[in-house]
C-alpha atoms as a PDB file:
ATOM      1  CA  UNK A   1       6.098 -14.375 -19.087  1.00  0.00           C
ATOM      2  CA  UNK A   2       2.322 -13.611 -18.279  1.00  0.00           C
ATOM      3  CA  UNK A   3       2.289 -11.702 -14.946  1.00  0.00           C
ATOM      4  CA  UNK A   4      -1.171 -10.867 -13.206  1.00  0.00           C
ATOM      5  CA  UNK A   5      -1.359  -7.749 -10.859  1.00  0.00           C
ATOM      6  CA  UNK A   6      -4.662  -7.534  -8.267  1.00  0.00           C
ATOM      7  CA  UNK A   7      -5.295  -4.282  -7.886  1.00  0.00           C
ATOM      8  CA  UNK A   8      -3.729  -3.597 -10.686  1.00  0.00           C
ATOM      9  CA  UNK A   9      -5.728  -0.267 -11.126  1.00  0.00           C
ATOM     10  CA  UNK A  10      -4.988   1.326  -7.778  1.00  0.00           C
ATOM     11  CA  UNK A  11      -3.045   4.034  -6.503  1.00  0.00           C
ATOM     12  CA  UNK A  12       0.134   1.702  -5.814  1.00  0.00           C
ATOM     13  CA  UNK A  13      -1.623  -1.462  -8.372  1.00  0.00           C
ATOM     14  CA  UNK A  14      -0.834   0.984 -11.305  1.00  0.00           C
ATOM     15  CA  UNK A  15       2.794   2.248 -11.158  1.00  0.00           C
ATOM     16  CA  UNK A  16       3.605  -1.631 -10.768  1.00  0.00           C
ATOM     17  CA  UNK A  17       1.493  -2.343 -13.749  1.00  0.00           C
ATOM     18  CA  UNK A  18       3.483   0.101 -15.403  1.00  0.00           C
ATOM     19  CA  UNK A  19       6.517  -1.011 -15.009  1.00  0.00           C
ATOM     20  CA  UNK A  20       6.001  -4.369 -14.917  1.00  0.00           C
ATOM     21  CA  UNK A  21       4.732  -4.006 -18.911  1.00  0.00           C
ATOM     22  CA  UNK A  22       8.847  -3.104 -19.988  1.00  0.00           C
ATOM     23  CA  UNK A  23       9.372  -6.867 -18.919  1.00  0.00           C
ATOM     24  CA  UNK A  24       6.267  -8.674 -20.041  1.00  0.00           C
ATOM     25  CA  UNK A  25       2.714  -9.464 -20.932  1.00  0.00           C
ATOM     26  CA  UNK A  26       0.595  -8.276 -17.312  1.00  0.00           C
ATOM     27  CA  UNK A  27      -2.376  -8.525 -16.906  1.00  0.00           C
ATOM     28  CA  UNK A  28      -4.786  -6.191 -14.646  1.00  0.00           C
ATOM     29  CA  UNK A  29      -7.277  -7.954 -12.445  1.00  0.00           C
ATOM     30  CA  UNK A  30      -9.006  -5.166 -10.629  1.00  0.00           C
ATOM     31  CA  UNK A  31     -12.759  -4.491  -9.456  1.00  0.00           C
ATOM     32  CA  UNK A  32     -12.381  -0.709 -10.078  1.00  0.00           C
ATOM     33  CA  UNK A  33     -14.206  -0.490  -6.208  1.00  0.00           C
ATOM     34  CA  UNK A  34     -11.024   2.577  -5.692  1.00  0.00           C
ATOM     35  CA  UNK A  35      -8.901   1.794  -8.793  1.00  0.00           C
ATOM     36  CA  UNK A  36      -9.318   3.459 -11.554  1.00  0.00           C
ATOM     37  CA  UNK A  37      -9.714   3.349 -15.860  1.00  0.00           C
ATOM     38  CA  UNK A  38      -7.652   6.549 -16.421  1.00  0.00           C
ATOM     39  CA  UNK A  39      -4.821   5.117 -14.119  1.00  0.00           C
ATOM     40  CA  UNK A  40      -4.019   2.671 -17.068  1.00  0.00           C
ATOM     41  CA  UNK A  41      -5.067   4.726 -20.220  1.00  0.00           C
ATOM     42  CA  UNK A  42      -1.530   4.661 -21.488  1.00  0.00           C
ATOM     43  CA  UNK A  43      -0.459   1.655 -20.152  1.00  0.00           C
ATOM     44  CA  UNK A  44      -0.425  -1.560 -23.005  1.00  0.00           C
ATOM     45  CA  UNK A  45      -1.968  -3.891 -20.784  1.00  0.00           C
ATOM     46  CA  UNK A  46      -4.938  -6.846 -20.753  1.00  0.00           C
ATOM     47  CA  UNK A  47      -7.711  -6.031 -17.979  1.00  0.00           C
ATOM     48  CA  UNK A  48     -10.059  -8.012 -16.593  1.00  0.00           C
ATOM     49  CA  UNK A  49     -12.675  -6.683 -14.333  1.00  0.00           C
ATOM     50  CA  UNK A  50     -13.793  -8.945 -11.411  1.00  0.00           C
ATOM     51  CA  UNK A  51     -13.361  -9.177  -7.823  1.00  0.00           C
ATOM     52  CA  UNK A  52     -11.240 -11.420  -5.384  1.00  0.00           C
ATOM     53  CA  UNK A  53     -13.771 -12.361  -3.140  1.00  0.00           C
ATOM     54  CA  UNK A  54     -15.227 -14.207  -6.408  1.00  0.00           C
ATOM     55  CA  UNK A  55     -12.949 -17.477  -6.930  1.00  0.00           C
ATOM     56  CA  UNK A  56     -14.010 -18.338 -10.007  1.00  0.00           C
ATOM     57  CA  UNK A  57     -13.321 -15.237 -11.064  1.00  0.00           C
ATOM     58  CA  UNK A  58      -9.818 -14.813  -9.570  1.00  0.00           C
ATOM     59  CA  UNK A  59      -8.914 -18.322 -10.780  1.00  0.00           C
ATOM     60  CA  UNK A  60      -9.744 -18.220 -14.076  1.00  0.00           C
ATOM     61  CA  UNK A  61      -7.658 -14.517 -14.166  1.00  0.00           C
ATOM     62  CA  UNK A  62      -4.793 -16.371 -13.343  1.00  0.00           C
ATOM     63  CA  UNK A  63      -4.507 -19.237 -15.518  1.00  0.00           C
ATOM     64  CA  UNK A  64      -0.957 -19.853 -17.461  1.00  0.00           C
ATOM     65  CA  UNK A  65       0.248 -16.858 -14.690  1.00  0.00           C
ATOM     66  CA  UNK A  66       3.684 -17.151 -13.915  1.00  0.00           C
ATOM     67  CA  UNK A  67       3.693 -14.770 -11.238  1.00  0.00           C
ATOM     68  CA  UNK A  68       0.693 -13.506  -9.294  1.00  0.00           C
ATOM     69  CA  UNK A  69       1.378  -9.619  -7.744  1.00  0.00           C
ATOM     70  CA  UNK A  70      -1.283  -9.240  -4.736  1.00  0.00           C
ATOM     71  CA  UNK A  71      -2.342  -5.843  -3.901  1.00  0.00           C
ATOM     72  CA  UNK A  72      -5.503  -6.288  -4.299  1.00  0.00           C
ATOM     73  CA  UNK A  73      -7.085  -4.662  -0.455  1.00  0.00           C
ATOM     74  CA  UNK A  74      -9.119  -2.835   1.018  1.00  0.00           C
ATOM     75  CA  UNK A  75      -7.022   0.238   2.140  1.00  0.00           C
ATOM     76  CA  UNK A  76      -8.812   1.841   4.849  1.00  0.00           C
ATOM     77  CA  UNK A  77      -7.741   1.345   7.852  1.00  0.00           C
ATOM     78  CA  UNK A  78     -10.264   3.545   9.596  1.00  0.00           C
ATOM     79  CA  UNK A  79     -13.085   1.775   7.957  1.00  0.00           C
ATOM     80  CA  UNK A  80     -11.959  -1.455   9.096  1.00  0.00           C
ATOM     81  CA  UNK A  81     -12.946  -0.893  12.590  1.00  0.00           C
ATOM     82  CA  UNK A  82     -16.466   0.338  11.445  1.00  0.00           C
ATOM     83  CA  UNK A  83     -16.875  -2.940   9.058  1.00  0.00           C
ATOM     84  CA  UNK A  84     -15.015  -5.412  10.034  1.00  0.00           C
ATOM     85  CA  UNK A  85     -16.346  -8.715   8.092  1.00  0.00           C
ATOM     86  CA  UNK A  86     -16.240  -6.679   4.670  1.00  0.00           C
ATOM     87  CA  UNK A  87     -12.661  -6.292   5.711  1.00  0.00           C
ATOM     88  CA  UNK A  88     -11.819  -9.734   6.485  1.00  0.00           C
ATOM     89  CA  UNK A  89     -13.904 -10.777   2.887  1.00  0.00           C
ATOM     90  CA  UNK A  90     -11.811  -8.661   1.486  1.00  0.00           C
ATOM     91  CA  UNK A  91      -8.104  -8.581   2.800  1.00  0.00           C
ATOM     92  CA  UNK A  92      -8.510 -11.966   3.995  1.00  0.00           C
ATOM     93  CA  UNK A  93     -10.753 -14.282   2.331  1.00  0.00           C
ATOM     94  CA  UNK A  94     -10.034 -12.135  -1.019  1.00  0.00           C
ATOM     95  CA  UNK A  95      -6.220 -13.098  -0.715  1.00  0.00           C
ATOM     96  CA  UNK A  96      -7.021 -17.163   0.399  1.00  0.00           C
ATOM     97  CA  UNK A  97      -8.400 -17.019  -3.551  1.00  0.00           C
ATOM     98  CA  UNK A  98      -5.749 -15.731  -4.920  1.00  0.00           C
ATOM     99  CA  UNK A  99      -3.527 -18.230  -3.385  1.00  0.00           C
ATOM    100  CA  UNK A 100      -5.700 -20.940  -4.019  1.00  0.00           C
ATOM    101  CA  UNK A 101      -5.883 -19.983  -7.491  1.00  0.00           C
ATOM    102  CA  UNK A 102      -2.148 -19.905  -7.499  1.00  0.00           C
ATOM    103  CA  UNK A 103      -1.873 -23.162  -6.032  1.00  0.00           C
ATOM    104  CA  UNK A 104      -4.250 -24.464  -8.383  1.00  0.00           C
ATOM    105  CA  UNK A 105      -2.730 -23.006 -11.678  1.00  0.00           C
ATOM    106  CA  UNK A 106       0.556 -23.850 -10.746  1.00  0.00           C
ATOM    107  CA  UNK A 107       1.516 -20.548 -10.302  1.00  0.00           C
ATOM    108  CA  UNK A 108       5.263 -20.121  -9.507  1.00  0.00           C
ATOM    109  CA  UNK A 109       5.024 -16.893  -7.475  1.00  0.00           C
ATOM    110  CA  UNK A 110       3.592 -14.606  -5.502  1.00  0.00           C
ATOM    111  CA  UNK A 111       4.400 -11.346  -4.159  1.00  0.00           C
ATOM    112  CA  UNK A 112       1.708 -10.011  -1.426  1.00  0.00           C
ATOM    113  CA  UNK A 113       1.517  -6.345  -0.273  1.00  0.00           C
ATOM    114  CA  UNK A 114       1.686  -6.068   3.343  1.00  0.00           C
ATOM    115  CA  UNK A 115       2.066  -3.357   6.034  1.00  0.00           C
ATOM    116  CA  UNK A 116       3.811  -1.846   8.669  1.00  0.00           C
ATOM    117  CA  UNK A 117       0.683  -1.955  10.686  1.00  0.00           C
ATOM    118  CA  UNK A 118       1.362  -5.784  11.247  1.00  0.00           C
ATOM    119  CA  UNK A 119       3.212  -4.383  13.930  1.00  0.00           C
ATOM    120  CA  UNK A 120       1.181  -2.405  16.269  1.00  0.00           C
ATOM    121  CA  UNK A 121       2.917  -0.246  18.251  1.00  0.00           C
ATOM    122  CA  UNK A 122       6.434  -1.369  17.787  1.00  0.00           C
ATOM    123  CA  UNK A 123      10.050  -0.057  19.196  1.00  0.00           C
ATOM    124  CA  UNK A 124      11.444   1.771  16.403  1.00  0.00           C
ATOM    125  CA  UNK A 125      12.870   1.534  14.061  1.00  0.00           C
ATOM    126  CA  UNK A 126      11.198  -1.761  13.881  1.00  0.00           C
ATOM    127  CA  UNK A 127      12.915  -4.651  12.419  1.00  0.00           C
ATOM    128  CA  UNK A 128      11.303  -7.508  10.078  1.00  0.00           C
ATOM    129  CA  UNK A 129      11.898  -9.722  13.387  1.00  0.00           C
ATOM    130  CA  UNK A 130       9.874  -7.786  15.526  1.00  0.00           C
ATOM    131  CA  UNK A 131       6.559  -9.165  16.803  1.00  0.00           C
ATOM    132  CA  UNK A 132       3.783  -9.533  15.025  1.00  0.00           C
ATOM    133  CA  UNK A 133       0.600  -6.931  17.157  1.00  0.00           C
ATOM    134  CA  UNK A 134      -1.809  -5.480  15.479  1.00  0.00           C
ATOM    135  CA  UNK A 135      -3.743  -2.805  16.864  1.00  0.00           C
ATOM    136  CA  UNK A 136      -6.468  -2.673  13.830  1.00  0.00           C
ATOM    137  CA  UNK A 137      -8.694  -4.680  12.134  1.00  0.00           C
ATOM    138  CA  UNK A 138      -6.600  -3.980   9.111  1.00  0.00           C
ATOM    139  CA  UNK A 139      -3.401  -4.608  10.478  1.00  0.00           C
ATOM    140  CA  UNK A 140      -5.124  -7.792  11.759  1.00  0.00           C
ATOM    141  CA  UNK A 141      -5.840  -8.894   7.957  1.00  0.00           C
ATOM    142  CA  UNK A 142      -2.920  -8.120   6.171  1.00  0.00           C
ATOM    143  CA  UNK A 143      -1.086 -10.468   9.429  1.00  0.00           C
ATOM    144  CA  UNK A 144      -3.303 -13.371   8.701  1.00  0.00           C
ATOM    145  CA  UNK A 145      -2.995 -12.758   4.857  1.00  0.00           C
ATOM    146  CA  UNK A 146       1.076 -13.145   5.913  1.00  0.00           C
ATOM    147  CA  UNK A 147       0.450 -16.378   7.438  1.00  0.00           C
ATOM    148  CA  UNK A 148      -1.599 -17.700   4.492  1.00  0.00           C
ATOM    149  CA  UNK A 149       1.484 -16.855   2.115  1.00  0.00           C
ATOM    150  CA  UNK A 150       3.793 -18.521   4.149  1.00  0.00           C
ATOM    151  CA  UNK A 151       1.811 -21.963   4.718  1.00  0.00           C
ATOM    152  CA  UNK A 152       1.506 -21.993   1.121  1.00  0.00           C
ATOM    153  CA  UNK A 153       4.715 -21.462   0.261  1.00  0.00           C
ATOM    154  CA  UNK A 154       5.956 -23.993   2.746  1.00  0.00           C
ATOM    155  CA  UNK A 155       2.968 -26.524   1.787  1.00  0.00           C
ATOM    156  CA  UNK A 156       2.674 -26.079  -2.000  1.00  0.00           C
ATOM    157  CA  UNK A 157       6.205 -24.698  -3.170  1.00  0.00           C
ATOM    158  CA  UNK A 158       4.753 -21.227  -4.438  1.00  0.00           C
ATOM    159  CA  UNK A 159       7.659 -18.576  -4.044  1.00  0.00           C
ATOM    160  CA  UNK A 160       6.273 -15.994  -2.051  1.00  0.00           C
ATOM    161  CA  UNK A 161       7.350 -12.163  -1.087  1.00  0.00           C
ATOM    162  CA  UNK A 162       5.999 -10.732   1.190  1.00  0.00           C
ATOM    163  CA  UNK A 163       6.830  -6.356   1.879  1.00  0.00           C
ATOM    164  CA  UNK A 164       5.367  -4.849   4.864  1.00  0.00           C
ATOM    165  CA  UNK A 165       5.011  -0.593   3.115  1.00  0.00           C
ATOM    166  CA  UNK A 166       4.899   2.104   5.033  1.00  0.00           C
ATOM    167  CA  UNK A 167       2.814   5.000   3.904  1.00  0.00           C
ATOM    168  CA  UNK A 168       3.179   4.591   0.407  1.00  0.00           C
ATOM    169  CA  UNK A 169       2.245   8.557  -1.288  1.00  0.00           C
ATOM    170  CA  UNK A 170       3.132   9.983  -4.681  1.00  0.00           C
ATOM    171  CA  UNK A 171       1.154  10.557  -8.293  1.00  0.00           C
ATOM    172  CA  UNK A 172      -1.732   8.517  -8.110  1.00  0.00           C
ATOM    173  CA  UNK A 173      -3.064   8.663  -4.453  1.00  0.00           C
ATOM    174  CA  UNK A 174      -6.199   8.337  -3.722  1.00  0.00           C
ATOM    175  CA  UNK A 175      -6.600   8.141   0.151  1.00  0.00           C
ATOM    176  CA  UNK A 176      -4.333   9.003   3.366  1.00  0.00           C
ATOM    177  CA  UNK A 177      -3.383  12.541   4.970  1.00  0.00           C
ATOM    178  CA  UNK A 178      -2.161  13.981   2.571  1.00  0.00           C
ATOM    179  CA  UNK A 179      -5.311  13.743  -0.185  1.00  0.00           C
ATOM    180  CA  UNK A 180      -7.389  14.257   2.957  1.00  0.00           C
ATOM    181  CA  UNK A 181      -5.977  17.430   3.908  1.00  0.00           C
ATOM    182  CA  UNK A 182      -5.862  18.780   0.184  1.00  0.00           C
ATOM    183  CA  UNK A 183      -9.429  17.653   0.111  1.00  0.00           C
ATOM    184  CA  UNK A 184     -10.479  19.421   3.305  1.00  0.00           C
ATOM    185  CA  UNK A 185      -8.859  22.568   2.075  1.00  0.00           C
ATOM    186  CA  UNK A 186     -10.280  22.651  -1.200  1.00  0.00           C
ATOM    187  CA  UNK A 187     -13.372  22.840   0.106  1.00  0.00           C
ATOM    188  CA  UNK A 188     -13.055  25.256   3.267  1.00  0.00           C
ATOM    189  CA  UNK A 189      -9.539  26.977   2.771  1.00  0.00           C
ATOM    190  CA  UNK A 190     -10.175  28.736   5.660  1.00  0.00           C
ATOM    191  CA  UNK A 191     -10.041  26.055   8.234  1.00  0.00           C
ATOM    192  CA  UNK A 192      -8.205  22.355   8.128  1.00  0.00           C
ATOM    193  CA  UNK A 193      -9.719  19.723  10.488  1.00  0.00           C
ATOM    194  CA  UNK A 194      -6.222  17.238  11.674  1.00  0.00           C
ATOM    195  CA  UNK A 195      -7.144  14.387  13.439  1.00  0.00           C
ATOM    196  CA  UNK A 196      -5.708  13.293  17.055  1.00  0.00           C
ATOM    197  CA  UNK A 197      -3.519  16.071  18.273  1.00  0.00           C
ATOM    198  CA  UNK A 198      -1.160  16.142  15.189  1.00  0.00           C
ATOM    199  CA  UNK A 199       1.787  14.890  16.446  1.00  0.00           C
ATOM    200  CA  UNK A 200       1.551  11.647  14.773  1.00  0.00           C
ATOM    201  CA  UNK A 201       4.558  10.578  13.521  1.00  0.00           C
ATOM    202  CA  UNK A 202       5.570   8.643  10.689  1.00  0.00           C
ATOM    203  CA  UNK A 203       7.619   7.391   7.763  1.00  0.00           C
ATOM    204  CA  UNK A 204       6.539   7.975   4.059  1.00  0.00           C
ATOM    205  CA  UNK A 205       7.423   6.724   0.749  1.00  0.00           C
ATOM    206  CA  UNK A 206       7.672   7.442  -2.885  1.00  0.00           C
ATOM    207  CA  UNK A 207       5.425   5.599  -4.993  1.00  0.00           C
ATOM    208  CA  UNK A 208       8.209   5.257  -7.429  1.00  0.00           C
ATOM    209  CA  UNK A 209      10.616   4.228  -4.671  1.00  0.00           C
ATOM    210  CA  UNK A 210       8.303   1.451  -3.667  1.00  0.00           C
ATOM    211  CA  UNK A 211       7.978  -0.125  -6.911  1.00  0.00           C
ATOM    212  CA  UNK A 212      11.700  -0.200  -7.445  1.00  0.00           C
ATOM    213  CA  UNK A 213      12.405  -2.176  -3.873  1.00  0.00           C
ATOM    214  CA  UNK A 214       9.118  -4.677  -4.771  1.00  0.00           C
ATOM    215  CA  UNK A 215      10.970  -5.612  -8.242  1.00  0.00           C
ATOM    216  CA  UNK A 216      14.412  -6.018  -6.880  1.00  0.00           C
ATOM    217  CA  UNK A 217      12.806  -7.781  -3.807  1.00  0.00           C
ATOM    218  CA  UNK A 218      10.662  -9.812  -6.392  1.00  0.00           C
ATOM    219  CA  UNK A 219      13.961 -11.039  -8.823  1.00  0.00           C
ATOM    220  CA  UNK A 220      16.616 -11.525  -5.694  1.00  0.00           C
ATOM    221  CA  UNK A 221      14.857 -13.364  -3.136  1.00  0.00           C
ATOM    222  CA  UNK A 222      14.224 -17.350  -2.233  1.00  0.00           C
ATOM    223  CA  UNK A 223      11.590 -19.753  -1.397  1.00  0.00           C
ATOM    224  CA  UNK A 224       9.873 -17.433   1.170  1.00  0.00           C
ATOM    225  CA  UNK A 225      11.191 -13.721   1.972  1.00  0.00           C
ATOM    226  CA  UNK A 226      10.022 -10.982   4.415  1.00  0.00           C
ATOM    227  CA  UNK A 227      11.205  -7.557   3.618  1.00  0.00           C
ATOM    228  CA  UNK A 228      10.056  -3.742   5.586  1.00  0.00           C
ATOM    229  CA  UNK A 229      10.165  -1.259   2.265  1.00  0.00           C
ATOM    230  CA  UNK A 230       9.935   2.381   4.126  1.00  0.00           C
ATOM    231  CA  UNK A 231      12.102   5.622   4.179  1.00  0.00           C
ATOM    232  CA  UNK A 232      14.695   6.409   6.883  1.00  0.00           C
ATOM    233  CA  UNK A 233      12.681   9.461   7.971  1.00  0.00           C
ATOM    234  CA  UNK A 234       9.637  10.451   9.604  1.00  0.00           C
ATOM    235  CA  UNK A 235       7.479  13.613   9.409  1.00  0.00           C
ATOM    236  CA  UNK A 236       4.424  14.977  12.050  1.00  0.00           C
ATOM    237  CA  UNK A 237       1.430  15.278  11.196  1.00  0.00           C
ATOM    238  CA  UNK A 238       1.507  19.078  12.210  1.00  0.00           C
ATOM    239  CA  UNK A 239       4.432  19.383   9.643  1.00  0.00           C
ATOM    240  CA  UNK A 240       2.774  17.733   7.048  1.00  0.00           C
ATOM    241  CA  UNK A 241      -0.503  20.131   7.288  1.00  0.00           C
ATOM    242  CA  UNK A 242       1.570  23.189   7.587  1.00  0.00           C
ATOM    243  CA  UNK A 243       3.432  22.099   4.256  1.00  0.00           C
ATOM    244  CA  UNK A 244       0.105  21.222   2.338  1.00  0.00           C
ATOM    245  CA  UNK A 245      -0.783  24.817   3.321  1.00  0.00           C
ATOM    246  CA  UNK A 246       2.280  26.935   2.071  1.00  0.00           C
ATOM    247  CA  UNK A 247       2.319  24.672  -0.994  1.00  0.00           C
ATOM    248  CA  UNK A 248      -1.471  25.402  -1.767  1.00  0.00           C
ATOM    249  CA  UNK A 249      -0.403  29.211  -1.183  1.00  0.00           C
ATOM    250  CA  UNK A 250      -3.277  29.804   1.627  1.00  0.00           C
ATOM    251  CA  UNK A 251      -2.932  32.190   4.439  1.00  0.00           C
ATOM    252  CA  UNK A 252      -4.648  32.415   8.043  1.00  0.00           C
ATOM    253  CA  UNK A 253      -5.680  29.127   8.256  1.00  0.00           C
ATOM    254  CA  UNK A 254      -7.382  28.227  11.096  1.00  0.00           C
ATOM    255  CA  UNK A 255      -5.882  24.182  12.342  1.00  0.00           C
ATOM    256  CA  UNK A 256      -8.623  22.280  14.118  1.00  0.00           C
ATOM    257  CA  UNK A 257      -7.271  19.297  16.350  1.00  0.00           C
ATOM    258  CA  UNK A 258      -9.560  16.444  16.800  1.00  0.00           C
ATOM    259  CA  UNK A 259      -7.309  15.785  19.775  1.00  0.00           C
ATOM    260  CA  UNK A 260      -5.860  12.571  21.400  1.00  0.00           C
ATOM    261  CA  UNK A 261      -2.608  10.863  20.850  1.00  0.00           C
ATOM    262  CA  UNK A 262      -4.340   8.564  17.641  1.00  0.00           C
ATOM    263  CA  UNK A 263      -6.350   9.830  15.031  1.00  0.00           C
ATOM    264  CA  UNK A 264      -8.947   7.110  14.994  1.00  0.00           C
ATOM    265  CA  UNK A 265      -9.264   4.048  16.782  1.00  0.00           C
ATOM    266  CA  UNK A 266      -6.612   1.422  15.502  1.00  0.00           C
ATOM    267  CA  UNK A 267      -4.375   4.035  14.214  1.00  0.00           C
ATOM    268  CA  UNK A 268      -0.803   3.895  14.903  1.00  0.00           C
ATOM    269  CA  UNK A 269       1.199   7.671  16.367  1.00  0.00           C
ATOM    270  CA  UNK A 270       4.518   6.587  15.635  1.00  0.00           C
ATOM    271  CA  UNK A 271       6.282   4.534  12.892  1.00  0.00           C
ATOM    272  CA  UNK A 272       9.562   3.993  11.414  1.00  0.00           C
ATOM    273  CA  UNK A 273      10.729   0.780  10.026  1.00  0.00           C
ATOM    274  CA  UNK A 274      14.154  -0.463   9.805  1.00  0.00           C
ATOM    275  CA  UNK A 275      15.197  -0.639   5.957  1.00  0.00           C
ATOM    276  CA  UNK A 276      18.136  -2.281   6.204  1.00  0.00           C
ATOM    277  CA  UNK A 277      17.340  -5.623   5.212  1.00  0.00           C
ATOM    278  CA  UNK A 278      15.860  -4.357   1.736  1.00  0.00           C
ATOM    279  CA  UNK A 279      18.833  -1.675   1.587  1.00  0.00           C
ATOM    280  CA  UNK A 280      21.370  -4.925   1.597  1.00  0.00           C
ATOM    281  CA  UNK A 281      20.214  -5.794  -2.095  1.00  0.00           C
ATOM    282  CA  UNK A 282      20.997  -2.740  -3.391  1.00  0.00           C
ATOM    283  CA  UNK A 283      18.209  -0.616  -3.373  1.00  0.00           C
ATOM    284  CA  UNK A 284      17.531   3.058  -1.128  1.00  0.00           C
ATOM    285  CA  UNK A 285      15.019   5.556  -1.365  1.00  0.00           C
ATOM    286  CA  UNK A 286      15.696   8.386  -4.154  1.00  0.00           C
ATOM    287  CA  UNK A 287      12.993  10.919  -2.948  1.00  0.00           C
ATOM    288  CA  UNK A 288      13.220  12.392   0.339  1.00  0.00           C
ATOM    289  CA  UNK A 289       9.842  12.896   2.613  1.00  0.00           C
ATOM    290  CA  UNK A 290       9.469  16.312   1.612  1.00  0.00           C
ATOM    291  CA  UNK A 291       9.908  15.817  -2.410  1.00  0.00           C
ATOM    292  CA  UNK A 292       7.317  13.089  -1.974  1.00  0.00           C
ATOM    293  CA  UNK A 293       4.900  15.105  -0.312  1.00  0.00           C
ATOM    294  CA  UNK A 294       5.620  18.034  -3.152  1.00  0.00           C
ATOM    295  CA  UNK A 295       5.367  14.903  -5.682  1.00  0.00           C
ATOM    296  CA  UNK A 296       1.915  14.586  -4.521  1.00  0.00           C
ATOM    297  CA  UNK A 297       0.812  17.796  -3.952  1.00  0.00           C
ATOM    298  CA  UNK A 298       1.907  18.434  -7.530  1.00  0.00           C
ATOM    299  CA  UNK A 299      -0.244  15.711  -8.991  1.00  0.00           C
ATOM    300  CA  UNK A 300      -3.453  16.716  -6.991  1.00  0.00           C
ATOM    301  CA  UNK A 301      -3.518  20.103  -7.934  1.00  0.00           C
ATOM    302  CA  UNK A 302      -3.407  18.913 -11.439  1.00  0.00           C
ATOM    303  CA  UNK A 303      -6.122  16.531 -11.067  1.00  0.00           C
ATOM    304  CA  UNK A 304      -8.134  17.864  -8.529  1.00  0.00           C
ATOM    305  CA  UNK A 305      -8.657  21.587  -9.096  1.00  0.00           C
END
């Protein structure tokens, strides 16, 4: 079974590439704009460099594809309110050619990665059923991109699955608060700059965790499924900065609050999805919040000295 991953080279792309390869030929379809060579080094797997927003391109990736894994993106949220049409070329145009090119090649399936910021600020924890509000540009995308699957699905017969992640951290990452505070301290121990007022709170993820629920989501659902993949716990912002700290051994930092409820315009304080949907085919997270964040810490000291 030939199996093409977008993205294939990113942060979250590359630990489904990897695992993906112990059930089949997969091939790697990846611009290399934030994913990276080294992420697939000792992975056996075909790449082809080229970008979604080129049709051609993404079409003639996917020929003779049985299944089409979309996580292809543009990850920044915060960026997506300062550039909004790259965003939309990217997150939404970008995933219209994949889908054409599915629906062109016959493809079977497609699984699209989606987000919990679909839901603006939701009541918690926040059920697949609850509205769709975006309060970013981003979020915005990835709901349109939703919308796309599902009219394809229900127009052309493509098996879609569709996961709204929450944060999604672990070996690998490239982006979010956690790289962004080890970042910051690396290069001022002294003093760690937290944006909004640090009280943010959210859930987070293991990498590892993540791929497991796509799979199982991937092999056990129907025509067209929905499914949240998230932990059942939530950490602050404040916590998270404090832990980065003790793990990095530094004393006497000074914490510098941006201030405000948000961090940046778009962002969303307080998440925590409801699981339990995902849960009822068998899978739960293995790695708590705080051995994810460890996970991660781990991995960046390695890699970023």
């Amino acid at each position: 079974m030939k199996v093409v991953v977008t993205g294939g080279a990113g942060f979250m792309g590359s630990h489904l590439t990897e695992a993906l390869t112990k059930k089949g030929d997969v091939v790697v379809f990846d611009n290399f704009s934030s994913g990276k060579q080294e992420f697939l080094k000792k992975i056996d797997v075909g790449i082809i460099q080229g970008d979604i927003r080129n049709f051609k391109e993404v079409r003639e990736a996917s020929r003779e594809a049985n299944v089409v894994y979309h996580f292809a993106a543009d990850p920044d949220v915060k960026r997506s309110s300062s550039e909004p049409l790259e965003n939309f070329r990217v997150d939404v145009s970008g995933s219209l050619n994949v889908l054409e090119a599915c629906r062109l090649n016959d493809v079977k399936q497609i699984v699209f990665a989606s987000s919990s910021v679909v839901y603006g600020n939701a009541k918690m924890p926040t059920p697949e059923e609850a509205p769709i509000a975006p309060i970013s540009n981003y979020g915005a995308a990835k709901a349109a991109s939703e919308f796309y699957v599902s009219t394809y699905s229900q127009l052309y017969g493509i098996k879609a699955t569709v996961l709204r992640y929450a944060n999604i951290i672990g070996p690998r990452l490239t982006h979010g608060v956690i790289y962004d505070f080890y970042c910051k301290l690396k290069k001022n121990p002294k003093q760690l700059e937290i944006l909004g007022d640090g009280n943010q709170k959210k859930s987070y993820l293991h990498v590892t965790d993540a791929v497991n629920a796509t799979l199982m989501a991937a092999q056990k659902t129907g025509k067209y499924s929905l499914f949240n993949v998230g932990s059942e716990e939530t950490i602050t912002v404040k916590k998270i900065s404090r832990l980065v700290v003790s793990t990095l051994g530094l004393k006497d930092v000074q914490y510098k609050y941006t201030g405000g409820r948000t961090g940046w315009p778009g962002d969303v304080p307080i998440m925590l999805l409801s699981i339990e949907k995902i849960k009822s085919l068998g899978w739960k997270p293995k790695f708590s919040i705080k051995e994810s964040i460890l996970d991660t810490l781990d991995w960046l000291k390695t890699h970023f000295r």
